[in-house]
N, C-alpha and C. Protein backbone atom coordinates (compact mmCIF):
# COMPACT_ATOMS: atom_id res chain seq x y z
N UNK A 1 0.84 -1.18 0.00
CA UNK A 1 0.00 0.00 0.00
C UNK A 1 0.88 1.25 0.00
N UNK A 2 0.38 2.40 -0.55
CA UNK A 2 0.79 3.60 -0.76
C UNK A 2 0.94 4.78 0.42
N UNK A 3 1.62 5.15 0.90
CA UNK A 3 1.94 5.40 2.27
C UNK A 3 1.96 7.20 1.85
N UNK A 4 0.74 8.23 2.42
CA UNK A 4 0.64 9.03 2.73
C UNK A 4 0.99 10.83 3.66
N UNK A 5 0.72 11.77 3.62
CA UNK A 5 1.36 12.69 4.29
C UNK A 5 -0.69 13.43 4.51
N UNK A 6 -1.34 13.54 4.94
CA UNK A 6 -2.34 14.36 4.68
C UNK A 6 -2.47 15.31 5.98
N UNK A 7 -2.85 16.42 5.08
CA UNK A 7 -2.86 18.62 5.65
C UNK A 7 -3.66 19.16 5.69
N UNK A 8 -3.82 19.79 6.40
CA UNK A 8 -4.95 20.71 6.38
C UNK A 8 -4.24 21.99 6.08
N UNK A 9 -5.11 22.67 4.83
CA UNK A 9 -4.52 23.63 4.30
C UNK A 9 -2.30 23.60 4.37
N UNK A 10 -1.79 23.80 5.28
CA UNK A 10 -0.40 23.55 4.78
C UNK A 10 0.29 23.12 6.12
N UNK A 11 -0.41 22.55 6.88
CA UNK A 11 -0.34 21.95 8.27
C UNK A 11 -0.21 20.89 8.22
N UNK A 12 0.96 20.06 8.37
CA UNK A 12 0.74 18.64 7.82
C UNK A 12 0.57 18.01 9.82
N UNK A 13 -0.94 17.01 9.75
CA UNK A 13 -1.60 16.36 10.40
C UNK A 13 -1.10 14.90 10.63
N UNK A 14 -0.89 14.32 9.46
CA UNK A 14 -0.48 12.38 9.47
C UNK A 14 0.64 12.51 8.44
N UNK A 15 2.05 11.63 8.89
CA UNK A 15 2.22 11.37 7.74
C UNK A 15 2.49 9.71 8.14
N UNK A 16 1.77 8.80 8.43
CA UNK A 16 1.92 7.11 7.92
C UNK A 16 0.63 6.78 7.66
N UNK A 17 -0.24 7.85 6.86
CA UNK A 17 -1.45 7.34 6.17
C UNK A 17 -1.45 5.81 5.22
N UNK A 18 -1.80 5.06 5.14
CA UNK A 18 -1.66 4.28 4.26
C UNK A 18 -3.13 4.10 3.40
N UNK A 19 -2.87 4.07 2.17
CA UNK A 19 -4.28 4.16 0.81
C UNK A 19 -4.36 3.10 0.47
N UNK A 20 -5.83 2.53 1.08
CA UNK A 20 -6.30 1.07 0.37
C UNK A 20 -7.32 1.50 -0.86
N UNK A 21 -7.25 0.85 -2.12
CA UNK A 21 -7.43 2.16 -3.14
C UNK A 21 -8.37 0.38 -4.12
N UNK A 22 -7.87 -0.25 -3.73
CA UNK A 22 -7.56 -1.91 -4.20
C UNK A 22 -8.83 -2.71 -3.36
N UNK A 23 -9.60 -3.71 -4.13
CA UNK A 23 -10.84 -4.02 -3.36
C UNK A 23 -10.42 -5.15 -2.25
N UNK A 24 -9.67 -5.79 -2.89
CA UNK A 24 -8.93 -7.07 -0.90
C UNK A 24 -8.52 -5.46 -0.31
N UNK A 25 -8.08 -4.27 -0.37
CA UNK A 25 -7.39 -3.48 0.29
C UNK A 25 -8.46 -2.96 1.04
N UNK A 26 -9.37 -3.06 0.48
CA UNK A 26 -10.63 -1.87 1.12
C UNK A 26 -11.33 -2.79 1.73
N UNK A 27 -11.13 -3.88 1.43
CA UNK A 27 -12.35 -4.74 2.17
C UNK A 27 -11.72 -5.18 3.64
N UNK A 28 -10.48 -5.26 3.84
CA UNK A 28 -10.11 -5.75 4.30
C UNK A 28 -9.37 -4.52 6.00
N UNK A 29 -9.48 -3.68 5.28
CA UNK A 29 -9.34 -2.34 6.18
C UNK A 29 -7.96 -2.74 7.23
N UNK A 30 -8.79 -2.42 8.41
CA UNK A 30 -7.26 -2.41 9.14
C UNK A 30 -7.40 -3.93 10.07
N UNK A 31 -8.73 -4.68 9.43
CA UNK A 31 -8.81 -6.10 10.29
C UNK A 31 -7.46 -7.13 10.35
N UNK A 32 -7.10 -7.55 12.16
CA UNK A 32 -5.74 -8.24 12.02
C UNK A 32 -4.64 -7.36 11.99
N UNK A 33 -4.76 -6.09 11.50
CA UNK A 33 -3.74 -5.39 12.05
C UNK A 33 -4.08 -4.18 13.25
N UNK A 34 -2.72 -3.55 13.74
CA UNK A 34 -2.50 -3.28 14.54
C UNK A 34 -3.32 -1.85 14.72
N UNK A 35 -3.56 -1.07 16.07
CA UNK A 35 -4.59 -0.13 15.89
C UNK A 35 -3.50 1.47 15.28
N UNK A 36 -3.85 1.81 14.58
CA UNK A 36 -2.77 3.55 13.56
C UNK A 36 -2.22 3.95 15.40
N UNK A 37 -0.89 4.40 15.17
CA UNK A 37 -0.47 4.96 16.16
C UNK A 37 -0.97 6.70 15.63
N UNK A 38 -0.73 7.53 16.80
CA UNK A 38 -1.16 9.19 16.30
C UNK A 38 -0.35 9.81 15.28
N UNK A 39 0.04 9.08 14.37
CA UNK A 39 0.75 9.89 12.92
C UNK A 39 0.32 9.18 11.84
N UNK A 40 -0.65 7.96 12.45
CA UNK A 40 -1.12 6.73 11.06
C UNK A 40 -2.53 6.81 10.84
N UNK A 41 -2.83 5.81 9.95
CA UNK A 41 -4.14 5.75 9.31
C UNK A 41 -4.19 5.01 8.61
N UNK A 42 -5.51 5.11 8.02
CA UNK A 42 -6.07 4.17 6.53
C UNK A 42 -6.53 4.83 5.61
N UNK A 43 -6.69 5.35 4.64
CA UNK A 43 -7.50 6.11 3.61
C UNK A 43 -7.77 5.42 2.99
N UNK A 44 -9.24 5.04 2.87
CA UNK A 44 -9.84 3.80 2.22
C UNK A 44 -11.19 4.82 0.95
N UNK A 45 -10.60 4.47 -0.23
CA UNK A 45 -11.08 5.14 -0.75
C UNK A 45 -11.67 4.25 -2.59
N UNK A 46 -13.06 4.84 -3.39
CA UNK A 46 -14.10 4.72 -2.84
C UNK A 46 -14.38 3.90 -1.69
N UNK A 47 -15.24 4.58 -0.62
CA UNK A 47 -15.77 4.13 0.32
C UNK A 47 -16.46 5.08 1.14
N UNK A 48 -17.80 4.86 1.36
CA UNK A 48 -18.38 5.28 2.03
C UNK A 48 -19.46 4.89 3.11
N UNK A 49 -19.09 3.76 3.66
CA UNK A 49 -19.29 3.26 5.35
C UNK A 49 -17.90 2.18 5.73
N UNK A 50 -18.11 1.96 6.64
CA UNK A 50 -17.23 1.17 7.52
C UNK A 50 -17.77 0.55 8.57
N UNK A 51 -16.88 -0.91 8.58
CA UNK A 51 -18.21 -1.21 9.32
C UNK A 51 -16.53 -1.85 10.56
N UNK A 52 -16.76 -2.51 11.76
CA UNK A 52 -16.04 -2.83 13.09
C UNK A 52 -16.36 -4.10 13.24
N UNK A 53 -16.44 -5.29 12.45
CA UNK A 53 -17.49 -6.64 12.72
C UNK A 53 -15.66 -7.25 12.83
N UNK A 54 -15.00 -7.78 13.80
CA UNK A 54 -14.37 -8.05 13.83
C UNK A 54 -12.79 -7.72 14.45
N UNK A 55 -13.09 -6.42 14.38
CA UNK A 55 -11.84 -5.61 15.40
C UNK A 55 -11.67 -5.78 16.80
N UNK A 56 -11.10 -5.28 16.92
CA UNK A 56 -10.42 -5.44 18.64
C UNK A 56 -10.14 -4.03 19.49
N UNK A 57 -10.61 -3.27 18.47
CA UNK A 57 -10.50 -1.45 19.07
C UNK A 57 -10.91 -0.62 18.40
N UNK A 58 -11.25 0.24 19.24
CA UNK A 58 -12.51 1.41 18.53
C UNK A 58 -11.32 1.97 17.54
N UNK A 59 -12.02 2.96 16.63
CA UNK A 59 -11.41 3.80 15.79
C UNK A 59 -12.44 5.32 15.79
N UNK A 60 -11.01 6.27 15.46
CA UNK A 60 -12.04 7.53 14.83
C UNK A 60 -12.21 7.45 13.43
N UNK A 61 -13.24 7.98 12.73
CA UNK A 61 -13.44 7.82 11.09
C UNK A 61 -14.27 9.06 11.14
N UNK A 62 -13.45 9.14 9.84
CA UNK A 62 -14.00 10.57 9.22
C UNK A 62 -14.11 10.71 7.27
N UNK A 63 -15.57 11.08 7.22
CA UNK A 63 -15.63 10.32 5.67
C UNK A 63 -15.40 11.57 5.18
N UNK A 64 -15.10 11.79 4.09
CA UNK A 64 -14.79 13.01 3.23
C UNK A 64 -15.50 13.05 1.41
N UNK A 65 -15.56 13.76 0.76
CA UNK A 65 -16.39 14.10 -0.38
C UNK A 65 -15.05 14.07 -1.31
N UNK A 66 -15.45 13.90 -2.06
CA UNK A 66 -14.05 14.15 -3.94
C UNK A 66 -13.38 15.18 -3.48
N UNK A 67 -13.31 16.23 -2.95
CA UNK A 67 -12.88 17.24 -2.78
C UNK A 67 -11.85 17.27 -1.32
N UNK A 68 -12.23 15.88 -0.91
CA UNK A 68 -11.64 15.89 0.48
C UNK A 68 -12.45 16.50 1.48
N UNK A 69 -13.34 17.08 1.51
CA UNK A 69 -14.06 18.08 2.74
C UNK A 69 -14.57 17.08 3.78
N UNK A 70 -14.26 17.34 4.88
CA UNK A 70 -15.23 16.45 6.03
C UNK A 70 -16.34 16.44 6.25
N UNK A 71 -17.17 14.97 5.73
CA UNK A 71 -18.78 15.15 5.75
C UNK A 71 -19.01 14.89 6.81
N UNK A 72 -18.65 14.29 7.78
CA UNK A 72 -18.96 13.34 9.14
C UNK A 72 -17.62 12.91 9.55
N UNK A 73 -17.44 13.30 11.21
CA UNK A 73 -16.80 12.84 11.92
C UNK A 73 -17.44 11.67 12.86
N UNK A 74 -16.99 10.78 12.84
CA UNK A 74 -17.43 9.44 14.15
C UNK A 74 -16.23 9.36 15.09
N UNK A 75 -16.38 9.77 16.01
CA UNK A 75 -15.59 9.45 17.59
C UNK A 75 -15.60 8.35 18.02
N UNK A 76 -14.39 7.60 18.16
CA UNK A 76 -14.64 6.08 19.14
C UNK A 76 -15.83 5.39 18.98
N UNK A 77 -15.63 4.88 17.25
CA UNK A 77 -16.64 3.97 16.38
C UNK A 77 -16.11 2.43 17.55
N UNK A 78 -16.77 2.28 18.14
CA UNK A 78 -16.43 0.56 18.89
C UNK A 78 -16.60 -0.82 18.18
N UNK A 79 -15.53 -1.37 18.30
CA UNK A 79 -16.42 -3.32 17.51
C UNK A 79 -17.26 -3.54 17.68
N UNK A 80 -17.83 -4.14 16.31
CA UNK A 80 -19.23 -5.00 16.18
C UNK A 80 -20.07 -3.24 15.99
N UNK A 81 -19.67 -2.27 15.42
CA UNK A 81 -20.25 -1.20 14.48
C UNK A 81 -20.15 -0.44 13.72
N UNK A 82 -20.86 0.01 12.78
CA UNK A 82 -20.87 0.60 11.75
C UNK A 82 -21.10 2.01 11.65
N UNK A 83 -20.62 2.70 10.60
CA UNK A 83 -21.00 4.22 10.21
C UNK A 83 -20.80 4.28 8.78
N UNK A 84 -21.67 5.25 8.24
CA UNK A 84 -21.96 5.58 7.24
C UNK A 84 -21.92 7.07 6.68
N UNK A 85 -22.14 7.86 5.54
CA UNK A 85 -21.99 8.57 4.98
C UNK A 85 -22.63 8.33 3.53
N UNK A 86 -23.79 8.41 3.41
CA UNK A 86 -24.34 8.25 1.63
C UNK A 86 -23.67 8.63 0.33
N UNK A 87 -23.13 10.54 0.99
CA UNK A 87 -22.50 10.83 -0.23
C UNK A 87 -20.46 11.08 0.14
N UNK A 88 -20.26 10.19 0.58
CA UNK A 88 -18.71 10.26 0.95
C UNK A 88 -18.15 9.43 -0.12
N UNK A 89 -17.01 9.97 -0.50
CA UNK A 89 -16.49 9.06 -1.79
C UNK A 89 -15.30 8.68 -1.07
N UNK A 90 -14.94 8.57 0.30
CA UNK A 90 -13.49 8.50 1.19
C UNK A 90 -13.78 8.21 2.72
N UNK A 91 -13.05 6.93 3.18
CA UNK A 91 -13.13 6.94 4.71
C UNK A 91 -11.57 7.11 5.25
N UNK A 92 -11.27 7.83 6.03
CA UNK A 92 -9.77 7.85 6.79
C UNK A 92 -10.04 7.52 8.10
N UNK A 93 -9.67 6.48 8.30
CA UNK A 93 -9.66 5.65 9.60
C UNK A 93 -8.38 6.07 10.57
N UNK A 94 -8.72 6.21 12.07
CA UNK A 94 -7.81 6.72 12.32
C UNK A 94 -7.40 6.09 14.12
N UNK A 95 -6.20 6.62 14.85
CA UNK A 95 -6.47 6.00 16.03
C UNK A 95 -7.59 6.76 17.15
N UNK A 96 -7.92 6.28 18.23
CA UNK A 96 -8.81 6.72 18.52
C UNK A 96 -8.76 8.29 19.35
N UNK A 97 -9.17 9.09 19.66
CA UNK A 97 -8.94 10.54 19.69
C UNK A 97 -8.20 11.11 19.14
N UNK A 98 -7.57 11.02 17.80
CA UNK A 98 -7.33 11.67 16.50
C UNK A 98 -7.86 12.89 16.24
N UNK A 99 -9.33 12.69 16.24
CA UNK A 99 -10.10 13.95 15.79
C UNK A 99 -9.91 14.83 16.40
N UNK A 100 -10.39 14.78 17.75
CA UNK A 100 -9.78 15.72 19.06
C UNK A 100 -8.03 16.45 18.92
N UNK A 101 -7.94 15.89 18.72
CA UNK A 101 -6.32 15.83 18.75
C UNK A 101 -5.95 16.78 18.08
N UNK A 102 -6.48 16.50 16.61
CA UNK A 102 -5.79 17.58 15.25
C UNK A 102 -6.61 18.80 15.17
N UNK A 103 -7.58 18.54 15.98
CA UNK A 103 -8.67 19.48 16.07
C UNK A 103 -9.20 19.33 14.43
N UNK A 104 -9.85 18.55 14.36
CA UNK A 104 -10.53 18.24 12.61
C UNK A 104 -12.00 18.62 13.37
N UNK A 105 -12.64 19.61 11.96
CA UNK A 105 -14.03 19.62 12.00
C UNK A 105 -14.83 19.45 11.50
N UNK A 106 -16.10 19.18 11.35
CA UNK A 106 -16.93 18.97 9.85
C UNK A 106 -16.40 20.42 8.38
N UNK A 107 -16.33 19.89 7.65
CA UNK A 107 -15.95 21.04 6.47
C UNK A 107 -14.82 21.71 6.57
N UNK A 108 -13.69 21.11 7.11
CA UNK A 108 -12.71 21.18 6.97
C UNK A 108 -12.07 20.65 5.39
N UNK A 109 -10.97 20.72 4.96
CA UNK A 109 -10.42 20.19 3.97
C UNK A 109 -9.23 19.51 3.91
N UNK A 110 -9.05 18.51 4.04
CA UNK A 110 -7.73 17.79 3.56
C UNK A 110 -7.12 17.71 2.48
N UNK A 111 -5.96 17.42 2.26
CA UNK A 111 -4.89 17.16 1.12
C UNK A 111 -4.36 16.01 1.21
N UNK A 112 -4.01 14.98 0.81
CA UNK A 112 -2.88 14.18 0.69
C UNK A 112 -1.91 14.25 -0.09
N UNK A 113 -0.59 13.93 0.14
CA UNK A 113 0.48 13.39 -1.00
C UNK A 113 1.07 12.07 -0.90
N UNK A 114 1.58 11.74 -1.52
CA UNK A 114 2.21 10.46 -1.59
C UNK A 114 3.63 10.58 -0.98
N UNK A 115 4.36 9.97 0.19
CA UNK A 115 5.61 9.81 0.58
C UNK A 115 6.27 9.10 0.16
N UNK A 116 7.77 9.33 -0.14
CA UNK A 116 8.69 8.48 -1.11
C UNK A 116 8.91 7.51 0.23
């Protein structure tokens, strides 16, 4: 997988994003592995729900639009549940108080790049 840097406006927030972009990649999310330490993630993209049927620790998720904008933030999504977003074309999975953390808000905007 393709290993990430993503900003808000020119603030860089994460950089060990990793992009599951690939359908075993997306389907398979972060199940069996380990929970993102506070500089990691998942950017699972198309995608717009996520579901916890199988994990071992909550996550924050935050779905985003083509444009990157934050449609929905979920706080400490727990195993064995789901969240959604109808029109999100992006989920970034994250560790848990992330959101808090970077201070992310709804309609915010992200960037990613790709790290060598």
């Amino acid at each position: 997988m393709r290993r990430l840097a993503v900003y808000h406006e020119e603030r860089l927030l994460l950089d060990g994003v990793r992009l599951a972009e690939r359908p075993w990649q997306r389907m398979r999310g972060l199940l069996f592995r380990p929970c993102p330490d506070e500089r990691g993630g998942l950017l699972i993209q198309p995608c717009n729900s996520v579901h916890m049927f199988g994990m071992r620790y909550a996550l924050d998720v935050l779905f985003l639009d083509r444009e990157g904008r934050v449609l929905r933030a979920v706080t400490g999504l727990r195993p064995w549940r789901a969240a959604w977003a109808p029109r999100a074309h992006a989920a970034l999975e994250l560790a848990p108080g992330s959101i808090e953390r970077l201070g992310i808000e709804g309609g915010m905007r992200l960037t990613w790049r790709e790290v060598a």
